[in-house]
Protein backbone atom coordinates (compact mmCIF):
# COMPACT_ATOMS: atom_id res chain seq x y z
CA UNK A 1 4.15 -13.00 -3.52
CA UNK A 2 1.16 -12.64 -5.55
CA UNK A 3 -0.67 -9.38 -6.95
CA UNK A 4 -3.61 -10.12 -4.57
CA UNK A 5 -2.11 -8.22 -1.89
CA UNK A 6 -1.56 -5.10 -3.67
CA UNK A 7 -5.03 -5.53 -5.61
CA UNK A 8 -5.96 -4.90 -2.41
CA UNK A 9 -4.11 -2.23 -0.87
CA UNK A 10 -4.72 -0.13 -4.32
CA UNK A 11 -8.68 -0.89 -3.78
CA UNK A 12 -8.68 -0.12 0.13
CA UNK A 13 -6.41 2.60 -0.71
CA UNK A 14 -9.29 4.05 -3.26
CA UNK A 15 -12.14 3.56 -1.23
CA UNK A 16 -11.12 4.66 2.16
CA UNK A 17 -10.85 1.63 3.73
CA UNK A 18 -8.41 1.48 6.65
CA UNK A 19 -9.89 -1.12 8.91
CA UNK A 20 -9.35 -3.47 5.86
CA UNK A 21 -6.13 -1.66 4.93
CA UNK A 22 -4.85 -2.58 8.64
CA UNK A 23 -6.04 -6.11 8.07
CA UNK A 24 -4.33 -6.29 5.42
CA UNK A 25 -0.99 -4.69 6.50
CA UNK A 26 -0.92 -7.57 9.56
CA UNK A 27 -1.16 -9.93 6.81
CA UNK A 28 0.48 -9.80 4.20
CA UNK A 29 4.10 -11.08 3.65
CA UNK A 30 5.61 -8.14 2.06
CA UNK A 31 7.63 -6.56 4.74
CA UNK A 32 8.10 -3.34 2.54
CA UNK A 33 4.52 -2.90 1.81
CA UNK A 34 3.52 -3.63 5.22
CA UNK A 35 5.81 -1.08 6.33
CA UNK A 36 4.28 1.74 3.93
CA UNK A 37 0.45 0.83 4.93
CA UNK A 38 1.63 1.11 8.52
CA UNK A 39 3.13 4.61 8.42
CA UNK A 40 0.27 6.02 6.19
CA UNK A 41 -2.46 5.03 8.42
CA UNK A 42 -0.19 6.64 11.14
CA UNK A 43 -0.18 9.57 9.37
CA UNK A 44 -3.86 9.53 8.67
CA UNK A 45 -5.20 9.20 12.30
CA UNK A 46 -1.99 11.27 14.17
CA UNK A 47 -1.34 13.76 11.53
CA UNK A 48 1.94 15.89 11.95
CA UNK A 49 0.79 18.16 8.88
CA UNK A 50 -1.19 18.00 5.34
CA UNK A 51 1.73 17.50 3.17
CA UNK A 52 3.33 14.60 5.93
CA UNK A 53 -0.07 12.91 4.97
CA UNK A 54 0.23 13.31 1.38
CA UNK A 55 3.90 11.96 0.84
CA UNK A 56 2.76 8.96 2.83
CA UNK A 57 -0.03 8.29 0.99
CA UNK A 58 2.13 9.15 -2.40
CA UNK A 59 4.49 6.60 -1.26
CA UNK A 60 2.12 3.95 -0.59
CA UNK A 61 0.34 4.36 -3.99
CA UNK A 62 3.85 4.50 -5.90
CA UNK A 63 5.17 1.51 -3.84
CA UNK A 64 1.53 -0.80 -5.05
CA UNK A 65 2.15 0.72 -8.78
CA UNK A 66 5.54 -0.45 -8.81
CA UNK A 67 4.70 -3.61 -7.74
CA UNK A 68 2.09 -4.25 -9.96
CA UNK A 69 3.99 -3.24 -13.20
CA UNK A 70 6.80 -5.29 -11.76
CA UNK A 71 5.15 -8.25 -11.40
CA UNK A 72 3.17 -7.84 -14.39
CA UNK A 73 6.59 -7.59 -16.30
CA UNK A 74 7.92 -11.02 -14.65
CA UNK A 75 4.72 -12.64 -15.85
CA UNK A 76 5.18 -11.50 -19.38
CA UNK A 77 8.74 -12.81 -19.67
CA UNK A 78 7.64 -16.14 -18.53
């Protein structure tokens, strides 16, 4: 798996951009993160309430930033 994806997802995440975000969830070959962009984008256009929308996107953006720092840690102890 390489950091592209999530470069991504943290970029479409910042600037709004769902088409690209959906794109991207169809994609990409992380089940887990797939899974996440699916059910925020779910909550964003069928919203059950405000803080349903929030957790979703909260778990999204911890799920990319864990990702990130992991990988970047595997590439350092290379």
């Amino acid at each position: 798996m390489t950091s592209i994806d999530y470069d991504k997802a943290l970029y479409y995440m910042l600037w709004g951009q769902w088409d690209d975000l959906l794109v991207l969830m169809v994609r990409t070959n992380d089940d887990l993160l797939s899974k996440k962009i699916e059910q925020f984008l779910h909550a964003y256009h069928y919203p059950r309430s405000r803080d349903y929308l929030m957790n979703t996107h909260e778990e999204l953006m911890h799920y990319i930033d864990h990702a990130l720092v992991s990988q970047m840690l595997l590439e350092q102890t290379k």
